[in-house]
PDB file of N, CA and C in Angstrom:
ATOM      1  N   UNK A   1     115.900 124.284 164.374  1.00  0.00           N
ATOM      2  CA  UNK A   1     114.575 123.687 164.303  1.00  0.00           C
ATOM      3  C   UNK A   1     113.648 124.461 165.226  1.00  0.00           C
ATOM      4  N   UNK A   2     112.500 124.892 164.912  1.00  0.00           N
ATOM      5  CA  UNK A   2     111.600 125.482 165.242  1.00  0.00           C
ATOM      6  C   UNK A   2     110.676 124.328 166.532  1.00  0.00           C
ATOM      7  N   UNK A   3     110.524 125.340 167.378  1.00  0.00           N
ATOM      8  CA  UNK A   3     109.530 124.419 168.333  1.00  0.00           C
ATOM      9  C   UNK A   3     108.230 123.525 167.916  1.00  0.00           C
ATOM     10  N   UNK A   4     107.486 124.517 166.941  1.00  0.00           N
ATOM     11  CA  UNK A   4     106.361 124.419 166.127  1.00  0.00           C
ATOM     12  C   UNK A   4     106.711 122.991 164.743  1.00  0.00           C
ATOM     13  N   UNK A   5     108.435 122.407 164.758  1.00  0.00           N
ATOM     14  CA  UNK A   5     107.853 122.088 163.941  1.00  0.00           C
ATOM     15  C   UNK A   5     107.425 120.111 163.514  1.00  0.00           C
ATOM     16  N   UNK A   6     106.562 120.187 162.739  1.00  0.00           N
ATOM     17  CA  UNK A   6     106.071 119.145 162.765  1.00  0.00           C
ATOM     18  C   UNK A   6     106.152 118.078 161.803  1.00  0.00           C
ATOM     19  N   UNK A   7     106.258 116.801 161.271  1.00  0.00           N
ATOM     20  CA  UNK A   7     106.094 116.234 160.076  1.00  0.00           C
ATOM     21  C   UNK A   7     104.467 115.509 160.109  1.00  0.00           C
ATOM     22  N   UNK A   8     104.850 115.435 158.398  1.00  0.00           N
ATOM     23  CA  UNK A   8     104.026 115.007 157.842  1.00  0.00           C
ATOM     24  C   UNK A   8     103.820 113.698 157.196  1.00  0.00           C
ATOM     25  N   UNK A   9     103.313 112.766 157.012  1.00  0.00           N
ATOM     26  CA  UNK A   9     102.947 111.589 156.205  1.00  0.00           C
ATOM     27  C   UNK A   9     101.790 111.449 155.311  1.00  0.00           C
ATOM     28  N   UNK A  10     102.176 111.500 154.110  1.00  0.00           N
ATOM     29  CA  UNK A  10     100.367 111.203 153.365  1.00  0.00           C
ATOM     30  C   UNK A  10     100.850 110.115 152.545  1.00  0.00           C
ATOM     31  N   UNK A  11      99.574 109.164 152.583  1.00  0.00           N
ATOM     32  CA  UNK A  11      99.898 108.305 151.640  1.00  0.00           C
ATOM     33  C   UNK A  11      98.795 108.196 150.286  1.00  0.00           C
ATOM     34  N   UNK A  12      98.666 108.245 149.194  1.00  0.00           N
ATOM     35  CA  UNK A  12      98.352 108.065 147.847  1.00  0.00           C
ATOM     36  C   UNK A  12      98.055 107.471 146.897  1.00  0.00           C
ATOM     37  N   UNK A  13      96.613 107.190 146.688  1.00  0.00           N
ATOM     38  CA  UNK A  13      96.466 106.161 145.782  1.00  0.00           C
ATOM     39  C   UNK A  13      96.621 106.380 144.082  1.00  0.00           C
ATOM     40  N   UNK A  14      97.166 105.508 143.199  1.00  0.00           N
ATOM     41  CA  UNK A  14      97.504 105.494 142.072  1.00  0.00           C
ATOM     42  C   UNK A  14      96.814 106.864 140.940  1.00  0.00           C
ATOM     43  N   UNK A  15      95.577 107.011 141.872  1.00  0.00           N
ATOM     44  CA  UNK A  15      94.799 108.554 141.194  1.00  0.00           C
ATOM     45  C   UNK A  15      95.476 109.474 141.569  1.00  0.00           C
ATOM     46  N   UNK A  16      96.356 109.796 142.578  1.00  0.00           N
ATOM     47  CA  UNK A  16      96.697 111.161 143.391  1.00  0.00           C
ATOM     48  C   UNK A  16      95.613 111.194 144.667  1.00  0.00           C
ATOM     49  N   UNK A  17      94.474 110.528 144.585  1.00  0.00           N
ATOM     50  CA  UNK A  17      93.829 110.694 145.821  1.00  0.00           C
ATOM     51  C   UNK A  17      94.771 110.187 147.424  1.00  0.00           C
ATOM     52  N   UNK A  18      94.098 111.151 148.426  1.00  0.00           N
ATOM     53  CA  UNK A  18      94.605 111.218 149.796  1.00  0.00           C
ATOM     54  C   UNK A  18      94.045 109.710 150.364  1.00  0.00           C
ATOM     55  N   UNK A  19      94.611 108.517 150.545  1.00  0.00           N
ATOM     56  CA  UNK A  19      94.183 108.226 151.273  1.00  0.00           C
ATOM     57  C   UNK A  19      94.079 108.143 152.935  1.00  0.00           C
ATOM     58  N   UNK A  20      95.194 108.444 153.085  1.00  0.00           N
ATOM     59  CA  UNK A  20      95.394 108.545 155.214  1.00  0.00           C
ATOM     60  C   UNK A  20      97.089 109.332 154.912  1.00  0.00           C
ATOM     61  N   UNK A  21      96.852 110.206 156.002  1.00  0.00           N
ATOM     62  CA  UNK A  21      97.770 111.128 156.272  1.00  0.00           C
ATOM     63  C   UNK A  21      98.013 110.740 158.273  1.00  0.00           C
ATOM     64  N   UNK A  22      99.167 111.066 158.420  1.00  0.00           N
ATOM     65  CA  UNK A  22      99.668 111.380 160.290  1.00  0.00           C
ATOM     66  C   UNK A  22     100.669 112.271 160.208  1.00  0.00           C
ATOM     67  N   UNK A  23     100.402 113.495 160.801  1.00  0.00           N
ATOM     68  CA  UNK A  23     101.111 114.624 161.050  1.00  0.00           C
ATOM     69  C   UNK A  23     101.448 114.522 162.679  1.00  0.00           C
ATOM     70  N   UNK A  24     102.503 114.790 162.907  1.00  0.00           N
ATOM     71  CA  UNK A  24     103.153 115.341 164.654  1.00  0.00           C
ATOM     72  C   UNK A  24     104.475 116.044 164.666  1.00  0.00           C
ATOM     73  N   UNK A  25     104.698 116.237 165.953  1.00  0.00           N
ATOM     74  CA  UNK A  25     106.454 116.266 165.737  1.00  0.00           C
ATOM     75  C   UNK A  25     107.382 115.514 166.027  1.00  0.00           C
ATOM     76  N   UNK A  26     107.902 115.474 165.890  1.00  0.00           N
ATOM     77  CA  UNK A  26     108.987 114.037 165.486  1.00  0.00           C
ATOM     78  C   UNK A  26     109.397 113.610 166.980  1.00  0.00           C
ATOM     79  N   UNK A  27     109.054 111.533 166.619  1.00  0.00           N
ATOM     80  CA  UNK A  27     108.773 111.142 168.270  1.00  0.00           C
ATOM     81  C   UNK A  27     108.220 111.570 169.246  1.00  0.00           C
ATOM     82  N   UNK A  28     107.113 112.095 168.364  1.00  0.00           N
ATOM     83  CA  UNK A  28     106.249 112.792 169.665  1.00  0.00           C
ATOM     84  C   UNK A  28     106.455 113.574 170.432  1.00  0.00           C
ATOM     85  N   UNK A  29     107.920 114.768 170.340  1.00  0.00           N
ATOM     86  CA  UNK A  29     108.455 115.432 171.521  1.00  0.00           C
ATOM     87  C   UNK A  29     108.647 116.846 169.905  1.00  0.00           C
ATOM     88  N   UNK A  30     108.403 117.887 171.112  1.00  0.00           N
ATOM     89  CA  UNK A  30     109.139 119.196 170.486  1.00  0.00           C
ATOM     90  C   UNK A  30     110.208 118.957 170.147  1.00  0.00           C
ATOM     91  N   UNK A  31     109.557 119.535 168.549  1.00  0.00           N
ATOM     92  CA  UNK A  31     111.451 119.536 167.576  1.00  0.00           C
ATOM     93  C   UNK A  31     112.463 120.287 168.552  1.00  0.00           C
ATOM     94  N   UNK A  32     112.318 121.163 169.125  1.00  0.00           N
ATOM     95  CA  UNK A  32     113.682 121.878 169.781  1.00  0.00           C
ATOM     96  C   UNK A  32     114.277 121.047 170.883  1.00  0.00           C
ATOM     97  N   UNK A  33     113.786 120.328 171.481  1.00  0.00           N
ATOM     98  CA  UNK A  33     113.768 119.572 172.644  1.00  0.00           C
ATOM     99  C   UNK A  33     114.929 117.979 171.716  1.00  0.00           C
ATOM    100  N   UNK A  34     115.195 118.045 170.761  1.00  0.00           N
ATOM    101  CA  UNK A  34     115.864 116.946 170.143  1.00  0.00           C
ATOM    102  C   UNK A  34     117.511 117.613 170.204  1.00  0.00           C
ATOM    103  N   UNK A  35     118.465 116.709 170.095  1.00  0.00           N
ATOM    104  CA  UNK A  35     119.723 117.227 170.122  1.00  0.00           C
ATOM    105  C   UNK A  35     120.174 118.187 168.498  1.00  0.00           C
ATOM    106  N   UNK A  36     120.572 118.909 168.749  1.00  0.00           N
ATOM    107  CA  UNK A  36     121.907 119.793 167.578  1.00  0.00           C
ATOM    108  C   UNK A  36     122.461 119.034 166.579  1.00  0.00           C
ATOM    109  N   UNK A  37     122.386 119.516 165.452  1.00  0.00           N
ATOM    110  CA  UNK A  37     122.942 118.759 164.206  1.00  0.00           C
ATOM    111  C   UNK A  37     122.338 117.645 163.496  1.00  0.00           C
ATOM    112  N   UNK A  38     122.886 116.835 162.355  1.00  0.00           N
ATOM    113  CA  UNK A  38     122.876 116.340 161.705  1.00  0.00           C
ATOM    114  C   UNK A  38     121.620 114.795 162.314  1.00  0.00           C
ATOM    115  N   UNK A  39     120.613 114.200 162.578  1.00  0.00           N
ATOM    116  CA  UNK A  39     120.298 113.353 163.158  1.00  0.00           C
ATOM    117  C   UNK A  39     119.666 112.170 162.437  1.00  0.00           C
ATOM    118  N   UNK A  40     119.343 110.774 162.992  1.00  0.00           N
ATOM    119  CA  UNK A  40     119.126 109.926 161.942  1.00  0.00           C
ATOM    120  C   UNK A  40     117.695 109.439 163.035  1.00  0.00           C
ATOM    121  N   UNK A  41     116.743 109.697 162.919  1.00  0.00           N
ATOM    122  CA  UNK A  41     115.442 109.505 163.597  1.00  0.00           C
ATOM    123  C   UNK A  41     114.822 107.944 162.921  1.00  0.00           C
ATOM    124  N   UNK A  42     114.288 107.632 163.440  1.00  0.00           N
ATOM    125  CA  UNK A  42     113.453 106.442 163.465  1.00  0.00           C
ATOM    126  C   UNK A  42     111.725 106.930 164.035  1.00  0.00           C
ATOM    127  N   UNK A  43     111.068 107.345 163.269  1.00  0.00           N
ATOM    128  CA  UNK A  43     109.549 107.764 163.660  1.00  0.00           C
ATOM    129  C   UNK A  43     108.401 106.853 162.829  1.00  0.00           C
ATOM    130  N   UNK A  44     107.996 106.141 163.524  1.00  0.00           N
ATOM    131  CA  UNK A  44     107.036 105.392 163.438  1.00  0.00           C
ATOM    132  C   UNK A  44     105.318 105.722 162.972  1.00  0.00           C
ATOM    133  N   UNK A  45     105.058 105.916 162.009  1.00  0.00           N
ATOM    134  CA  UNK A  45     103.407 106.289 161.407  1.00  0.00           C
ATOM    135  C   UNK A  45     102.981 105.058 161.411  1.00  0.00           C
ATOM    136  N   UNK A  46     101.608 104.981 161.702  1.00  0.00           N
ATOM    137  CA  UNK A  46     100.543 104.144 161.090  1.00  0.00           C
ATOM    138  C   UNK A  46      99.500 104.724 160.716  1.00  0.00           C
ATOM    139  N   UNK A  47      99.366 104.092 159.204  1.00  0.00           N
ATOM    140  CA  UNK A  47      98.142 104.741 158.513  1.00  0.00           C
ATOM    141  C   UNK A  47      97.740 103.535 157.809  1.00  0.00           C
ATOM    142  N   UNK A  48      96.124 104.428 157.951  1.00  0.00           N
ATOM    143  CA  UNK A  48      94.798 102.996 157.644  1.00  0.00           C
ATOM    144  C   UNK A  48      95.181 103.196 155.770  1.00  0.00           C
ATOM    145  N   UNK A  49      94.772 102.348 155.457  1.00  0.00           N
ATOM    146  CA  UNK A  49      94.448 102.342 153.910  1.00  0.00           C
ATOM    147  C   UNK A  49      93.324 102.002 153.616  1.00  0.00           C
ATOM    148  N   UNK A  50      92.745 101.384 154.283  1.00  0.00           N
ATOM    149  CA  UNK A  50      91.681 101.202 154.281  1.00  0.00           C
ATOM    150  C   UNK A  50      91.456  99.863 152.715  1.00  0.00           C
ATOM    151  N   UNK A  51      90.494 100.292 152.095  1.00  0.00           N
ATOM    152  CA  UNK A  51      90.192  99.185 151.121  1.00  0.00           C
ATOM    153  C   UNK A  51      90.934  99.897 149.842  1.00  0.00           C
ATOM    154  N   UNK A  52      91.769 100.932 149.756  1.00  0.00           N
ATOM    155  CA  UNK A  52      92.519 101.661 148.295  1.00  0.00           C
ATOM    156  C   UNK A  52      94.053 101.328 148.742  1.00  0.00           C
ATOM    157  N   UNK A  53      94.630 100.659 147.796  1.00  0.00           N
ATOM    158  CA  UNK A  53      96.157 100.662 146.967  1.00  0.00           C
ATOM    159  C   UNK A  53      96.370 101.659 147.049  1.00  0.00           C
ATOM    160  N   UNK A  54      97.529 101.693 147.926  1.00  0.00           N
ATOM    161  CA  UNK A  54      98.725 102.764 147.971  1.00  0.00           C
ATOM    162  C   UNK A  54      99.460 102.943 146.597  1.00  0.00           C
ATOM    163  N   UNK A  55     100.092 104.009 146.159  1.00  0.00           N
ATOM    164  CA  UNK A  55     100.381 104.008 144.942  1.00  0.00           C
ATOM    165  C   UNK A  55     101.734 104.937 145.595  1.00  0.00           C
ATOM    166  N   UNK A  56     102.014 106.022 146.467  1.00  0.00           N
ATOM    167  CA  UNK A  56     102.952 107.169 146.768  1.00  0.00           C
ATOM    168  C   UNK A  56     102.660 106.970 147.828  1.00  0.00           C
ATOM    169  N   UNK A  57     103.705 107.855 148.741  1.00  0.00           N
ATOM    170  CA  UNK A  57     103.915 108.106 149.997  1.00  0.00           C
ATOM    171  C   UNK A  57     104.762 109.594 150.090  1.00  0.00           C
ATOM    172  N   UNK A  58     104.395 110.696 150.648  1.00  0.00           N
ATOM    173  CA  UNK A  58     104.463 111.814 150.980  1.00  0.00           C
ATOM    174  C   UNK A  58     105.209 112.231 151.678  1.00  0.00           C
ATOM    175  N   UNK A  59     106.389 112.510 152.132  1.00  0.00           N
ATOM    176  CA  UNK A  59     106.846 112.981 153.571  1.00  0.00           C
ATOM    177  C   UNK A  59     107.633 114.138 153.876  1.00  0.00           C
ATOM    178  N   UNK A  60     107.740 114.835 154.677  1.00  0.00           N
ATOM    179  CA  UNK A  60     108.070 116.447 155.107  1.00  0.00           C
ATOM    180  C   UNK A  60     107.808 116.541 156.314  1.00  0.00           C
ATOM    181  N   UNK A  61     108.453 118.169 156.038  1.00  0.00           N
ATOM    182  CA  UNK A  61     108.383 118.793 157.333  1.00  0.00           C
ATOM    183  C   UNK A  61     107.377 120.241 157.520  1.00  0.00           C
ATOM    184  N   UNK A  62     106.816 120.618 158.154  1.00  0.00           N
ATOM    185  CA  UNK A  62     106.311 121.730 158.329  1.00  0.00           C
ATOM    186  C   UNK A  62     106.240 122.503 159.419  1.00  0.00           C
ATOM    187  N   UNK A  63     105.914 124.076 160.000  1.00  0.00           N
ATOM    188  CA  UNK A  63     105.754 124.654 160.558  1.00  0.00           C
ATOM    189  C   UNK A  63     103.962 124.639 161.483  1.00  0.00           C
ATOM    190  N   UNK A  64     103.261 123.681 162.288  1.00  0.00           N
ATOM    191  CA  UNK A  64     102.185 123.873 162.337  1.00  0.00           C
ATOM    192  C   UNK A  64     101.533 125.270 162.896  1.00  0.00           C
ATOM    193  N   UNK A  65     102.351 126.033 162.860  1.00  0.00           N
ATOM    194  CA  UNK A  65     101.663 127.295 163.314  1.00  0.00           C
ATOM    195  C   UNK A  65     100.989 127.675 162.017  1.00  0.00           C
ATOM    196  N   UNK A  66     102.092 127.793 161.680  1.00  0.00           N
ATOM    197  CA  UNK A  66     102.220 129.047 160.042  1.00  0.00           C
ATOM    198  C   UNK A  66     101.557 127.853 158.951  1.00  0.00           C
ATOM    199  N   UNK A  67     101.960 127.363 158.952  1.00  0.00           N
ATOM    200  CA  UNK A  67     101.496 125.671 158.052  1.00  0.00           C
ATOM    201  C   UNK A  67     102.575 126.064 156.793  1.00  0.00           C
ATOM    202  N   UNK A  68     103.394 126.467 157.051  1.00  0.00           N
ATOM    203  CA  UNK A  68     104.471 126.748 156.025  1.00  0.00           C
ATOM    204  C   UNK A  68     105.306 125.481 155.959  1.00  0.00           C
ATOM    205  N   UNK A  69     105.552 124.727 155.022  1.00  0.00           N
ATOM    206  CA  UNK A  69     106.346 123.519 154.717  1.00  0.00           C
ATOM    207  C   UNK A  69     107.653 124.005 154.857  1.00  0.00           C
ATOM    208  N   UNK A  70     108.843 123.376 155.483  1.00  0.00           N
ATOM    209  CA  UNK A  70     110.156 123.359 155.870  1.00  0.00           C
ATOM    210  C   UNK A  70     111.012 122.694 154.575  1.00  0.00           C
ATOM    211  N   UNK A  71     112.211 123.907 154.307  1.00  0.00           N
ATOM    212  CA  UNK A  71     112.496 123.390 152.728  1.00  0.00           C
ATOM    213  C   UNK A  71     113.091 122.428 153.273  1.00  0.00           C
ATOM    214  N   UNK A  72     112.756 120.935 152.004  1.00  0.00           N
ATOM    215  CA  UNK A  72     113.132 119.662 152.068  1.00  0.00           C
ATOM    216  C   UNK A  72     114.387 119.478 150.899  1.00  0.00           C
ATOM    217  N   UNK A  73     115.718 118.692 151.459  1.00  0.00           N
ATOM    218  CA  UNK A  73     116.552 118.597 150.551  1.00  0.00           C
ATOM    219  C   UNK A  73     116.668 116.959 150.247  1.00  0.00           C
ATOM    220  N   UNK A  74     117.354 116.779 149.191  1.00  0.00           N
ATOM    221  CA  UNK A  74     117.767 115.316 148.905  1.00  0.00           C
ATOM    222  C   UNK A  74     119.496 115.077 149.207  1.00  0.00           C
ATOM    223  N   UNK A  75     119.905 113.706 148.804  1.00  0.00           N
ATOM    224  CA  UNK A  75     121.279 113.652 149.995  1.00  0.00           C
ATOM    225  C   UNK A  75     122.108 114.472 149.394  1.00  0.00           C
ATOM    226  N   UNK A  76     121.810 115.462 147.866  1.00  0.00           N
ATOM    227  CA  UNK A  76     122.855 115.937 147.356  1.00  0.00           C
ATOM    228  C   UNK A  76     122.814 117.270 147.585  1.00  0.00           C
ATOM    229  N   UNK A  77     121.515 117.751 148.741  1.00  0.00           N
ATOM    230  CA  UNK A  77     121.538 119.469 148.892  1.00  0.00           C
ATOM    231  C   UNK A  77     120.620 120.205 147.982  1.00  0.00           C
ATOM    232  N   UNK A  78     120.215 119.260 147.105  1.00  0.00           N
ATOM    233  CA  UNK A  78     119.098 120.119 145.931  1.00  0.00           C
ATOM    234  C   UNK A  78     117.776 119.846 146.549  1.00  0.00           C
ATOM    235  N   UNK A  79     117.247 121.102 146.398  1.00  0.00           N
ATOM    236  CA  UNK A  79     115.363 121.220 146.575  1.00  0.00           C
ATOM    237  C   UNK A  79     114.357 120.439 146.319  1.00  0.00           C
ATOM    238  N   UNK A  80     113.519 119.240 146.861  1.00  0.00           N
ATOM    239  CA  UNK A  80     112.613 118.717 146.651  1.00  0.00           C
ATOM    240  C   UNK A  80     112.066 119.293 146.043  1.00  0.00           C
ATOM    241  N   UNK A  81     110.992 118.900 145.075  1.00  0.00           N
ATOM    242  CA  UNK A  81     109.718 119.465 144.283  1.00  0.00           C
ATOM    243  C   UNK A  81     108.532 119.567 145.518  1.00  0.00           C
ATOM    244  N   UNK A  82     108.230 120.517 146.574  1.00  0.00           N
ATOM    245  CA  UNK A  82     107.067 120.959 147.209  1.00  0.00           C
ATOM    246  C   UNK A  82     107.602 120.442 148.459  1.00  0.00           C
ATOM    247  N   UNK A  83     109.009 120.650 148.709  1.00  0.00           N
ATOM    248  CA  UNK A  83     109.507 120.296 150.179  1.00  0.00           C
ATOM    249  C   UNK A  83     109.314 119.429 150.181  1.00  0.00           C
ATOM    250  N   UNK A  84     109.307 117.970 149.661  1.00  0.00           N
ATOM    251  CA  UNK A  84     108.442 116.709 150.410  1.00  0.00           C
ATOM    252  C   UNK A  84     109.223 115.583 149.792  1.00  0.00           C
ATOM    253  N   UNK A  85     109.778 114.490 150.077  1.00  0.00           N
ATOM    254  CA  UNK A  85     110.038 113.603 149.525  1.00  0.00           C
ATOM    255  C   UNK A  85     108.930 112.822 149.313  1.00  0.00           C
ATOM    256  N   UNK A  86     109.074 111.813 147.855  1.00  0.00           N
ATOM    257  CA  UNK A  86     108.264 111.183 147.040  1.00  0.00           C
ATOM    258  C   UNK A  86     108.850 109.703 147.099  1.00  0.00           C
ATOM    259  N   UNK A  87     108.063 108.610 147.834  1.00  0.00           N
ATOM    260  CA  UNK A  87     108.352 107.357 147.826  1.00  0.00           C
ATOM    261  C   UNK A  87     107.227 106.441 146.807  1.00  0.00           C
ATOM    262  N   UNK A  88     107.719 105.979 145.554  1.00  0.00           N
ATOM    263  CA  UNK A  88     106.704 104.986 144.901  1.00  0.00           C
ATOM    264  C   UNK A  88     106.317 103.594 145.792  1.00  0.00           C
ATOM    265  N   UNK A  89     105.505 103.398 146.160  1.00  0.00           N
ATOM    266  CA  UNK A  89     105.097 101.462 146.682  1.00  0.00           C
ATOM    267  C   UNK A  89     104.218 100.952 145.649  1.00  0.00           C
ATOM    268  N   UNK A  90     105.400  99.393 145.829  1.00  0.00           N
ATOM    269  CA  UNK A  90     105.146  98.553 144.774  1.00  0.00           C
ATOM    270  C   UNK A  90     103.722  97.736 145.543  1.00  0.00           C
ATOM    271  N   UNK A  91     103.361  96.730 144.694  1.00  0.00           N
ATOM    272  CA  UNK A  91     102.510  95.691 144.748  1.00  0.00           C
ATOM    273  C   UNK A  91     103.136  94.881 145.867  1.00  0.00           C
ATOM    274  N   UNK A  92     102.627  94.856 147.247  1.00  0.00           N
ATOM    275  CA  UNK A  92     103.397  93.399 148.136  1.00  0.00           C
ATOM    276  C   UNK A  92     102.783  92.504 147.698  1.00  0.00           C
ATOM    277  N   UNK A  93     101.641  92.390 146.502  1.00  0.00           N
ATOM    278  CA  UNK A  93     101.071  90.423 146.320  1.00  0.00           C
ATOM    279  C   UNK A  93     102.020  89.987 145.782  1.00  0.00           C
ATOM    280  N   UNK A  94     102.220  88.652 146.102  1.00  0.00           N
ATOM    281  CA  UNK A  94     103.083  87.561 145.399  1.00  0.00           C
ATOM    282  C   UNK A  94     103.070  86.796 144.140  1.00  0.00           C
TER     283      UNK A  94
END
């Protein structure tokens, strides 16, 4: 893991529009500064939505120097589509 590197969060309304994004590096501390191997993080975003329905949620890794995205895998080792995992959110009304 690169010192530089950072994640990403965007979240998405049902158009593809951006609504609120939070980029850092994970827990707030330099990626290199985290232990070796395999890890199971707990990182906390808050993002406004403001008055637009979330529809997607965005998430990765990147290089903020270079702004080069960090290849993203799924649990079986195959290539995300644009490094990034893709979360659908449903409707929370009741």
């Amino acid at each position: 893991i690169l010192p530089t590197t950072s994640l990403f969060v965007q979240l998405f309304d049902d158009a593809g529009q951006l609504i609120a994004q939070a980029d850092g590096p994970p827990l707030g501390l330099r990626a290199d500064l985290l232990p070796a191997g395999p890890l199971q993080l707990t990182d906390v975003r808050q993002l406004p939505a403001g008055r637009s329905q979330p529809a997607s949620l965005l998430v990765g890794a990147y290089d903020f120097v270079s702004g080069e995205r960090l290849a993203g895998m799924d649990a079986d080792g195959r290539p995300l589509p644009d490094n990034a995992a893709t979360f659908a959110i449903g409707s929370c009304a009741p």
